[in-house]
Protein backbone atom coordinates (compact mmCIF):
# COMPACT_ATOMS: atom_id res chain seq x y z
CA UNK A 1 146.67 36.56 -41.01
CA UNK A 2 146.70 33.51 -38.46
CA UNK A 3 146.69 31.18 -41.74
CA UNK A 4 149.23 33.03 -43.32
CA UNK A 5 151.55 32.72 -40.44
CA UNK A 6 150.39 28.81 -39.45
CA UNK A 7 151.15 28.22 -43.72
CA UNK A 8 154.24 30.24 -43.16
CA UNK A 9 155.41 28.14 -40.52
CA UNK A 10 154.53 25.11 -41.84
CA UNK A 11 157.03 26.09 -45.09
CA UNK A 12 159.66 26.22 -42.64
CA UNK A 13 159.47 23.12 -41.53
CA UNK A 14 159.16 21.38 -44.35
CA UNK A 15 162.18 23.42 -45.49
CA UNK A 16 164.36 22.18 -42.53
CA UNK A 17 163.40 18.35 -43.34
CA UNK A 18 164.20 19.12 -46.79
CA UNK A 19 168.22 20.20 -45.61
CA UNK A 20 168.30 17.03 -43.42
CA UNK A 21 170.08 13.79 -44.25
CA UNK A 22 171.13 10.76 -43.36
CA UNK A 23 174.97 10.45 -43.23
CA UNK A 24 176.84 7.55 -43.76
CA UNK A 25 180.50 7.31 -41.87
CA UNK A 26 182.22 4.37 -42.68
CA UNK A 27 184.94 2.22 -40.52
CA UNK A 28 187.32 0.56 -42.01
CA UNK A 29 189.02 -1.52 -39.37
CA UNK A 30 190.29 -5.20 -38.88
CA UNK A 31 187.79 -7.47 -37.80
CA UNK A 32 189.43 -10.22 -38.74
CA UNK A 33 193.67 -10.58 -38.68
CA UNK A 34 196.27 -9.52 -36.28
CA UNK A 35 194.01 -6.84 -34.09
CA UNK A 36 190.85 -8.54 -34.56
CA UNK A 37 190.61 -8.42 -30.50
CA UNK A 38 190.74 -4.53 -30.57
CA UNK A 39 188.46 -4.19 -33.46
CA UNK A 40 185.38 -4.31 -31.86
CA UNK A 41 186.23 -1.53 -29.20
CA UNK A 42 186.89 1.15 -31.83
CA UNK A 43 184.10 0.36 -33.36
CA UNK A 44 182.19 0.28 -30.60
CA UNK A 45 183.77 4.10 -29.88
CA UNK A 46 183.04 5.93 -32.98
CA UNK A 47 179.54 5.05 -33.17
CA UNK A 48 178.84 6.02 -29.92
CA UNK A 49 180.35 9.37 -31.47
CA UNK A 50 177.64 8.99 -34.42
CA UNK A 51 174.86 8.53 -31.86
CA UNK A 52 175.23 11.18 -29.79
CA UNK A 53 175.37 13.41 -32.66
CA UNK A 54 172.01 12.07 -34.29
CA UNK A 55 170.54 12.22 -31.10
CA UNK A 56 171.11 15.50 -30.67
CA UNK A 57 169.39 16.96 -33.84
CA UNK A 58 171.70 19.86 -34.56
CA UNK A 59 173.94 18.51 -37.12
CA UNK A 60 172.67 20.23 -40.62
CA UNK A 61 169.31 20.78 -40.11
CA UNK A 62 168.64 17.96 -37.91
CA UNK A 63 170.74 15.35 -40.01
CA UNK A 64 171.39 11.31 -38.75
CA UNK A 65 174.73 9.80 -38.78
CA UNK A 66 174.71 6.04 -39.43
CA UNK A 67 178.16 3.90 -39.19
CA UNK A 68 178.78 1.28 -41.75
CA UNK A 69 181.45 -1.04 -40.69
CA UNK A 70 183.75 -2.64 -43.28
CA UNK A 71 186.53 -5.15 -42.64
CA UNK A 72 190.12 -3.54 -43.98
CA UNK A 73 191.73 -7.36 -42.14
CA UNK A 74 194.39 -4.89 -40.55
CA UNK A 75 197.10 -6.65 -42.62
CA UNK A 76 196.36 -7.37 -46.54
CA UNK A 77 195.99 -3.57 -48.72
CA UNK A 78 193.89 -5.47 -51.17
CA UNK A 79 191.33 -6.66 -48.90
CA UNK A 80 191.69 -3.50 -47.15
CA UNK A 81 191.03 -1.20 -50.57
CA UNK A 82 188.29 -3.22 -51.39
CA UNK A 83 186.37 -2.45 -48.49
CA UNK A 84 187.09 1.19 -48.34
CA UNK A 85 185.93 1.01 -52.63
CA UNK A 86 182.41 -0.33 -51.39
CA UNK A 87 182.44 1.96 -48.83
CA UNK A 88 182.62 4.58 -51.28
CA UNK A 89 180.57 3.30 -54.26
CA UNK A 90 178.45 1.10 -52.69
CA UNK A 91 177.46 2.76 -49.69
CA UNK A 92 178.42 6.51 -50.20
CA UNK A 93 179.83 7.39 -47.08
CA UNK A 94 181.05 10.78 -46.68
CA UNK A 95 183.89 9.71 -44.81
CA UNK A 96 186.12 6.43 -43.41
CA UNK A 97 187.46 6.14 -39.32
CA UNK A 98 190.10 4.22 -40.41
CA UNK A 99 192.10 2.39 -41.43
CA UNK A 100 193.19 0.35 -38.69
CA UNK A 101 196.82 -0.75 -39.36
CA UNK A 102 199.43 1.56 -41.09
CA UNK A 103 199.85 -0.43 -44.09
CA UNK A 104 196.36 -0.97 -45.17
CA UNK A 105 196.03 2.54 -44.33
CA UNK A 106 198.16 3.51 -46.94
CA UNK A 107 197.52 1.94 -49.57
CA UNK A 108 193.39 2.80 -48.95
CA UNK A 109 194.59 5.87 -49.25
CA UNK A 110 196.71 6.16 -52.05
CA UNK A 111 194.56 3.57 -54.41
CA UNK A 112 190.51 4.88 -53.02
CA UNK A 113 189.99 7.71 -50.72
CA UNK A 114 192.52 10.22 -52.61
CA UNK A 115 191.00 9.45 -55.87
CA UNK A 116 187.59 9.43 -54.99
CA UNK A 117 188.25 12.57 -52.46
CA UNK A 118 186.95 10.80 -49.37
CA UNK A 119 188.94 11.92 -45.90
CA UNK A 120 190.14 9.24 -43.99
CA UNK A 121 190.69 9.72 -40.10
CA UNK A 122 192.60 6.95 -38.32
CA UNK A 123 192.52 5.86 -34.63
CA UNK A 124 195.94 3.98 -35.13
CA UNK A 125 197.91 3.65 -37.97
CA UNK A 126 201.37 4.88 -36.59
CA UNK A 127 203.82 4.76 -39.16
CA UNK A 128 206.03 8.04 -39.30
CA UNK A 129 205.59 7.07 -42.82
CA UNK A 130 202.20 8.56 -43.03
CA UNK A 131 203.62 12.21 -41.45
CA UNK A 132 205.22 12.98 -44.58
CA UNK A 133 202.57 11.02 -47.91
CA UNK A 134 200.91 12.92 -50.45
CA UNK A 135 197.17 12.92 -48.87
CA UNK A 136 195.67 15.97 -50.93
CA UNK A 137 194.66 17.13 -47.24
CA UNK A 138 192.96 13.95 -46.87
CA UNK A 139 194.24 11.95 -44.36
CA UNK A 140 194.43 12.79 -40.17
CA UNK A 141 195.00 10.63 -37.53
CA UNK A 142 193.90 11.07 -33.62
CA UNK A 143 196.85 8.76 -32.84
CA UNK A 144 200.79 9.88 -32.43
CA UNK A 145 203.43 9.16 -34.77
CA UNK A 146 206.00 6.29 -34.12
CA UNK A 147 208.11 8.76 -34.11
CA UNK A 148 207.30 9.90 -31.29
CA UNK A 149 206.23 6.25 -29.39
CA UNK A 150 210.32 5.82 -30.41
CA UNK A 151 211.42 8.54 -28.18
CA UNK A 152 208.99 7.71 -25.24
CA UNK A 153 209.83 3.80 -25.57
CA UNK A 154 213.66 5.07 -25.40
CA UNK A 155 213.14 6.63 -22.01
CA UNK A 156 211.10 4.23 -19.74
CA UNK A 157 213.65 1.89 -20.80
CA UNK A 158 216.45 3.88 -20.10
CA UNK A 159 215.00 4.82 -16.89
CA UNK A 160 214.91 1.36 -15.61
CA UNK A 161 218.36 0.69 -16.52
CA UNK A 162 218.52 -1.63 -19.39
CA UNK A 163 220.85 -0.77 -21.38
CA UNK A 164 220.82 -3.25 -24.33
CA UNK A 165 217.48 -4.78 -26.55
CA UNK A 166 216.92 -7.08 -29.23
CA UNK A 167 213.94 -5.79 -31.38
CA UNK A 168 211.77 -8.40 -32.92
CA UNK A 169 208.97 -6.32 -35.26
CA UNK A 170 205.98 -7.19 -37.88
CA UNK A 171 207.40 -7.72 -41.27
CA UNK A 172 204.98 -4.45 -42.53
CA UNK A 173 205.12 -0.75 -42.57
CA UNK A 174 203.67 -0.50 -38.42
CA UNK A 175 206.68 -2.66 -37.55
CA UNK A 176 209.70 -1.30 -39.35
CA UNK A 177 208.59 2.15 -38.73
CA UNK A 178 208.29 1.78 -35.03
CA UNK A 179 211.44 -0.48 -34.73
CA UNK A 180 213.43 1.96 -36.77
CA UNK A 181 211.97 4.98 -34.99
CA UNK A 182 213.14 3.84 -31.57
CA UNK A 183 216.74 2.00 -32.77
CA UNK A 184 217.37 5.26 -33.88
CA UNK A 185 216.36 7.24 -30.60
CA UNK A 186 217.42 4.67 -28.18
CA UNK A 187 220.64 4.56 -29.53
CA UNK A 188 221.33 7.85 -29.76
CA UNK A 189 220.63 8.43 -25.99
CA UNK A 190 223.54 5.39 -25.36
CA UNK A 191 221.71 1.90 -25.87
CA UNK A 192 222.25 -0.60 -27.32
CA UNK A 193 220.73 -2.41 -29.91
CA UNK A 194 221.84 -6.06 -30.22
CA UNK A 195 219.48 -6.96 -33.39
CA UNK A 196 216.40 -5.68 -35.05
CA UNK A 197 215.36 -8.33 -36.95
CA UNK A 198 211.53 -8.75 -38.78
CA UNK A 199 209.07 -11.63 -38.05
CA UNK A 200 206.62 -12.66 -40.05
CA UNK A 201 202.65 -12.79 -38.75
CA UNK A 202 200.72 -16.06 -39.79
CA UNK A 203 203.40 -18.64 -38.33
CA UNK A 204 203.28 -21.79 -36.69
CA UNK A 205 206.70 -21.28 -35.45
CA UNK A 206 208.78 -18.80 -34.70
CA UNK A 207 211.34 -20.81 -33.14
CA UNK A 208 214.34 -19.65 -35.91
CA UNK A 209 213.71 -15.84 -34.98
CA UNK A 210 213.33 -16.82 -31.40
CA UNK A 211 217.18 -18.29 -31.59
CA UNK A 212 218.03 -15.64 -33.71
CA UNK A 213 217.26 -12.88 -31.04
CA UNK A 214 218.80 -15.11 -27.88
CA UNK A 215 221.85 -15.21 -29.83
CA UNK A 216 222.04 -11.79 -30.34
CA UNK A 217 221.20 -11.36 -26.70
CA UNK A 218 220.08 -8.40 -24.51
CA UNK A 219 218.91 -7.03 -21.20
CA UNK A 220 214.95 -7.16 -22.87
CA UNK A 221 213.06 -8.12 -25.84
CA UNK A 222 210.99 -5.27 -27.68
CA UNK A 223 208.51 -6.85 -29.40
CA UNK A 224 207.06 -4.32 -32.10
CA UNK A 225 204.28 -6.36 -33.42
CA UNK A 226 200.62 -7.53 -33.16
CA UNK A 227 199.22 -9.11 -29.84
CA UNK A 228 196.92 -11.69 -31.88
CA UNK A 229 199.44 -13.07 -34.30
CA UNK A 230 203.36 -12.82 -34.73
CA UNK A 231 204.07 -10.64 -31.90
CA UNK A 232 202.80 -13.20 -29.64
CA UNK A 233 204.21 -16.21 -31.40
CA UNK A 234 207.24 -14.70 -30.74
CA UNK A 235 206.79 -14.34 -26.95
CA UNK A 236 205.77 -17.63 -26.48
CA UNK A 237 208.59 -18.88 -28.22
CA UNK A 238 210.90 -16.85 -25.97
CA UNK A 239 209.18 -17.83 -22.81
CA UNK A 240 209.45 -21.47 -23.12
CA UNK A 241 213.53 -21.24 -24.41
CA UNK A 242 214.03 -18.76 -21.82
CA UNK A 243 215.54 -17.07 -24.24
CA UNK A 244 214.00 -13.48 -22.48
CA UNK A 245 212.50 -13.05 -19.47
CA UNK A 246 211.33 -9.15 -19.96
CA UNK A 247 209.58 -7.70 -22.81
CA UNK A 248 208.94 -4.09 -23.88
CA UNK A 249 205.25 -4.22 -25.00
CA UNK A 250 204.61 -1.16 -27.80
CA UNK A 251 200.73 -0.38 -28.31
CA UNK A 252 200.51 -3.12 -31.23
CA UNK A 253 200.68 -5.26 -28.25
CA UNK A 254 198.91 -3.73 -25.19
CA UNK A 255 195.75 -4.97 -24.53
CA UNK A 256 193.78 -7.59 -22.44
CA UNK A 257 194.71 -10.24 -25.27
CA UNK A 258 198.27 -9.66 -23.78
CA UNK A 259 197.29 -10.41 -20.51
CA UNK A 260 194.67 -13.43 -21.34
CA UNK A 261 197.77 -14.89 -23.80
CA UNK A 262 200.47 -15.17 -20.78
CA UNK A 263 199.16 -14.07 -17.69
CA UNK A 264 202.13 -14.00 -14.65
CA UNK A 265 204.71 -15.26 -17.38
CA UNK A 266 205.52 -12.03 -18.66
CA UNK A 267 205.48 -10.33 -14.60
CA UNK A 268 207.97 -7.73 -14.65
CA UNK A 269 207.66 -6.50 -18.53
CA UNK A 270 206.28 -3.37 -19.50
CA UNK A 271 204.61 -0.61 -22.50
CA UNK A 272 203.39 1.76 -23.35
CA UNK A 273 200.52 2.47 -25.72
CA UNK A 274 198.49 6.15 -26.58
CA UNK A 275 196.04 6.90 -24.34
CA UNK A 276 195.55 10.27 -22.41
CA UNK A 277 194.83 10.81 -18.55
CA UNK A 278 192.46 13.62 -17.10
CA UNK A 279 188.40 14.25 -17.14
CA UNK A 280 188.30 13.77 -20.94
CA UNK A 281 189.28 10.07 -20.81
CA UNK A 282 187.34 9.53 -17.54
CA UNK A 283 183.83 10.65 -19.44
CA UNK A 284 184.69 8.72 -22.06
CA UNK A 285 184.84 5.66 -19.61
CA UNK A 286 181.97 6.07 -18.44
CA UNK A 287 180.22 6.36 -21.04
CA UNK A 288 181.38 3.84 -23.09
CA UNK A 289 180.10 1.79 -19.83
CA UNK A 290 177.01 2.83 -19.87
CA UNK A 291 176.75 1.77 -23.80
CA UNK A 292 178.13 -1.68 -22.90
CA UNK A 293 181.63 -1.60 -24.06
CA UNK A 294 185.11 -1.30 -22.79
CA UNK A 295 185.97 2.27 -23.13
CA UNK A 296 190.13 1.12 -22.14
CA UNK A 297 190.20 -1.12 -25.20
CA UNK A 298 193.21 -0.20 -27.02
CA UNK A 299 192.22 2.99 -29.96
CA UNK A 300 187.99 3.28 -28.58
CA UNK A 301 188.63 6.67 -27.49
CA UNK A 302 190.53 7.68 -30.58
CA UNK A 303 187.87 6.10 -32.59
CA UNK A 304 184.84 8.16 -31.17
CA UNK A 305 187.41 11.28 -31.44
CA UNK A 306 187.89 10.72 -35.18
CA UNK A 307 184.21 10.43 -35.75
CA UNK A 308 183.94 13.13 -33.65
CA UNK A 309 186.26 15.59 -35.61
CA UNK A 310 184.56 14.41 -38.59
CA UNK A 311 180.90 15.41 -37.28
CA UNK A 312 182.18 18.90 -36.10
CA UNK A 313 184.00 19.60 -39.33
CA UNK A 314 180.63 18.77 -41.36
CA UNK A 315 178.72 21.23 -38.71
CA UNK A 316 181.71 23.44 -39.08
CA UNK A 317 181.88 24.09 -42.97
CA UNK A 318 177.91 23.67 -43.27
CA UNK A 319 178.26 20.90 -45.59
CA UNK A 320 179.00 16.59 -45.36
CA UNK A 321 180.78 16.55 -49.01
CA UNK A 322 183.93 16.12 -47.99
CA UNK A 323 185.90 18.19 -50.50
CA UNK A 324 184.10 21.11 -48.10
CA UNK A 325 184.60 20.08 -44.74
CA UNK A 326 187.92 18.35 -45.09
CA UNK A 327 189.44 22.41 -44.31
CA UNK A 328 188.01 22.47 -40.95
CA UNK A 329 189.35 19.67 -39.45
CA UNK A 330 192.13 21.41 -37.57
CA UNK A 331 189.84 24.49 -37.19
CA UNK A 332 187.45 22.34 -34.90
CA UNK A 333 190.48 20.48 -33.16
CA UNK A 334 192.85 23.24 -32.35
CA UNK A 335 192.44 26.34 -30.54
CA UNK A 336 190.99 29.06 -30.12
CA UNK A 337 187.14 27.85 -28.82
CA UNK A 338 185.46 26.13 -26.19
CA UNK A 339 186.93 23.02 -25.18
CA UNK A 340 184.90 19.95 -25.91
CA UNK A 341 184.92 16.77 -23.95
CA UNK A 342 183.62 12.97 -24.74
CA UNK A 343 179.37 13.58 -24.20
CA UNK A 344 179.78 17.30 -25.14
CA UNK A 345 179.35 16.98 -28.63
CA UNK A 346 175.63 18.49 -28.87
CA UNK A 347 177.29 21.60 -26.65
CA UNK A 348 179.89 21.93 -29.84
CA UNK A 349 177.02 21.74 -32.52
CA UNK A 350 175.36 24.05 -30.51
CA UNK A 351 178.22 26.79 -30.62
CA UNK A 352 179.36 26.06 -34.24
CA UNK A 353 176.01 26.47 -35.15
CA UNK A 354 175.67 29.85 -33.46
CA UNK A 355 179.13 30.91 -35.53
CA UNK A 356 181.80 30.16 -32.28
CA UNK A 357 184.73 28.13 -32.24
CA UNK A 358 185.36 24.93 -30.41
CA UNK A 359 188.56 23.03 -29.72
CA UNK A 360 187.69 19.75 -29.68
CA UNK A 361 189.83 17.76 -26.84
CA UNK A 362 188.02 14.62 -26.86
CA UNK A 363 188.62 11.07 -24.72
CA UNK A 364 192.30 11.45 -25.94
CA UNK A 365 193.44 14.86 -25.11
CA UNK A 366 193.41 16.02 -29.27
CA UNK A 367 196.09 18.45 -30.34
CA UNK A 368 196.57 18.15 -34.02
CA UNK A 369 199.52 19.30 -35.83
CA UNK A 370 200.57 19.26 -38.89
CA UNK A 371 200.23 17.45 -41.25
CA UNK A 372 197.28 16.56 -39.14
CA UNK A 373 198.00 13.82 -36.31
CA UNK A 374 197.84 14.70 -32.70
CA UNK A 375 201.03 15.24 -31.11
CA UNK A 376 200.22 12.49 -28.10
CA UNK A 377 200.16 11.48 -24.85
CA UNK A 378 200.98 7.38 -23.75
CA UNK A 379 200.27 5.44 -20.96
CA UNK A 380 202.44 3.75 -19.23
CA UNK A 381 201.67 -0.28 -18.25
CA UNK A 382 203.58 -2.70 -16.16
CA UNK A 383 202.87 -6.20 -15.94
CA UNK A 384 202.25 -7.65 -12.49
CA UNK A 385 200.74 -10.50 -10.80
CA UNK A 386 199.19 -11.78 -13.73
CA UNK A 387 197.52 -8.16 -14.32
CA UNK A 388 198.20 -5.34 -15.87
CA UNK A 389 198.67 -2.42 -14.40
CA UNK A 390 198.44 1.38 -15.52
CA UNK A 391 201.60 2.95 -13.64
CA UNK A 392 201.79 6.46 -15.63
CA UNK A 393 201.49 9.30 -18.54
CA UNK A 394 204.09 10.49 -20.94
């Protein structure tokens, strides 16, 4: 009887092995181009997400997650599609954290992940744009809308009493879509908007838009682009005209770049980029310090969120093919359940394994609606003494 039940046992085992596997996630995310600075921090986020997981052993029967990163350039679809296609064929991941820029995004949608039936969760592509496309329930996002950065941008201007903008944005889907978004918001609530004209990234010189805008004038410059190409061409061009002496930084453009770029040249400017307050985002902190990276780095915590959600899901609908677990992403992100923080992820296998529910809050404060992007929360940054300087949440 005592071999029976030692052979018995041993089966098991074996069995359990047998249902484990290793998972690849992949991350599809500029490297190189416009964002290249904030890159590494996302990347840095959502495999800290993987490892915690793997670590843990209770993802399908003991399971391994294993990130493959692939360089989407932020800013050319082609380059961008490619990757995401070897991510697919080559390395068979059973999902993408990305991409990175709304653009790209799109179009690694529309031409790869739809037609191959591979979900795709970005940290930050924005465009309102992707609210409404034709994902086949494949596409979330852990970051706002522009829609919505439109409205909050409206008010901390208004609050501080300027009154009239020019609007200098990224010649792409990101830029016009935020631009737009807040034209439309800030003028409705009684500003004015003196131009809102497109720069291109990739420039030498940007010293025709620069006279462009000062001739339009305004009370601020909103500068809706990308803090390691156009968008700061275009600042430096303004500083040494003096064609502007505040800017309105939106999240394309908040970041310790910013600060390294100008320093106390841009005191007295301000932005505004999605990030969440509160013990979530403080455990994330901390543990991205104790892995070695910068947890603040613009998008990390929304990048170990969306490999998060992705993890949970898989636990969630007992499967990794994504065609299966694709339907619990909201389930695992939305109430009812136990709320789950950054470092609590093995407490959320643990519970989805035993058949509860979880509601995933993460490092920044996930509340997905539909069609699947998180309704938001932004912090608030002034620029001051050559720092910069958290000041609030929205």
């Amino acid at each position: 009887m005592k071999k029976l039940l030692l052979a018995t046992a041993a089966s098991a085992l074996i069995a359990g092995a047998a249902g484990a596997e290793e998972i690849k996630l992949g991350m599809s995310l500029g490297f190189t181009g416009p964002l290249e600075s904030m890159a590494p921090g996302m990347a840095a986020g959502a495999e800290l997400a993987m490892k915690e997981v793997s670590d843990s052993g209770l993802l399908l029967d003991g399971s391994t997650v294993v990130g493959v990163r692939g360089d989407s350039t932020c800013v050319d679809a082609a380059a961008a599609s490619a990757t995401v296609e070897r991510l697919i064929t080559a390395e068979g991941v059973k999902g993408i954290v990305g991409g990175m820029c709304s653009g790209e995004a799109i179009a690694s949608l529309e031409n790869v992940a739809k037609p191959n039936g591979i979900v795709m969760i970005s940290p930050s592509a924005t465009s309102p744009a992707l609210s409404t496309i034709e994902d086949n329930g494949l596409f979330f996002r852990t970051s706002p809308s522009d829609a919505r950065q439109g409205e909050v941008m409206t008010d901390i201007i208004l609050e501080k009493g300027i009154n009239s903008v020019a609007i200098s944005y990224t010649n792409n889907d990101y830029g016009k879509g935020l631009a737009d978004s807040f034209a439309a918001a800030y003028t409705a609530k009684g500003g004015s908007v003196t131009i809102n004209a497109p720069h291109d990234d990739g420039k030498a010189d940007y010293s025709a838009e620069v006279a462009a805008l000062s001739a339009a004038g305004g009370d601020a410059l909103v500068v809706a682009g990308y803090v390691d190409q156009g968008g700061s061409g275009v600042v430096r061009g303004a500083l040494d005209t003096g064609a502007f002496e505040t800017f309105v930084f939106p999240d394309g453009m908040v970041g310790q770049a910013l600060v390294d770029n100008f320093g106390s040249e841009i005191d007295g400017s301000f932005g505004q980029n999605p990030a969440a307050e509160g013990e979530g985002r403080e455990k994330f902190l901390e543990m991205a310090t104790a892995a070695g990276f910068d947890g603040t780095s613009a998008y990390a915590a929304e990048a170990y969120d969306a490999a998060a959600l992705m993890m949970l899901a898989m636990a969630a609908a007992k499967s990794s093919d994504p065609a299966v677990w694709k339907d619990k992403v909201m389930d695992v992100a939305n109430e009812p359940g136990e709320q789950i923080l950054p470092g609590e992820l093995a407490k959320a296998l643990e519970i989805i394994n035993g058949g509860g529910d979880v509601d995933y809050v993460g490092g920044a404060a996930i509340e997905m609606v539909e069609p699947g992007e998180t309704a938001g929360v932004y912090r608030q940054v002034e620029f001051k003494d050559g720092a910069m300087e958290v000041v609030g949440y929205r």
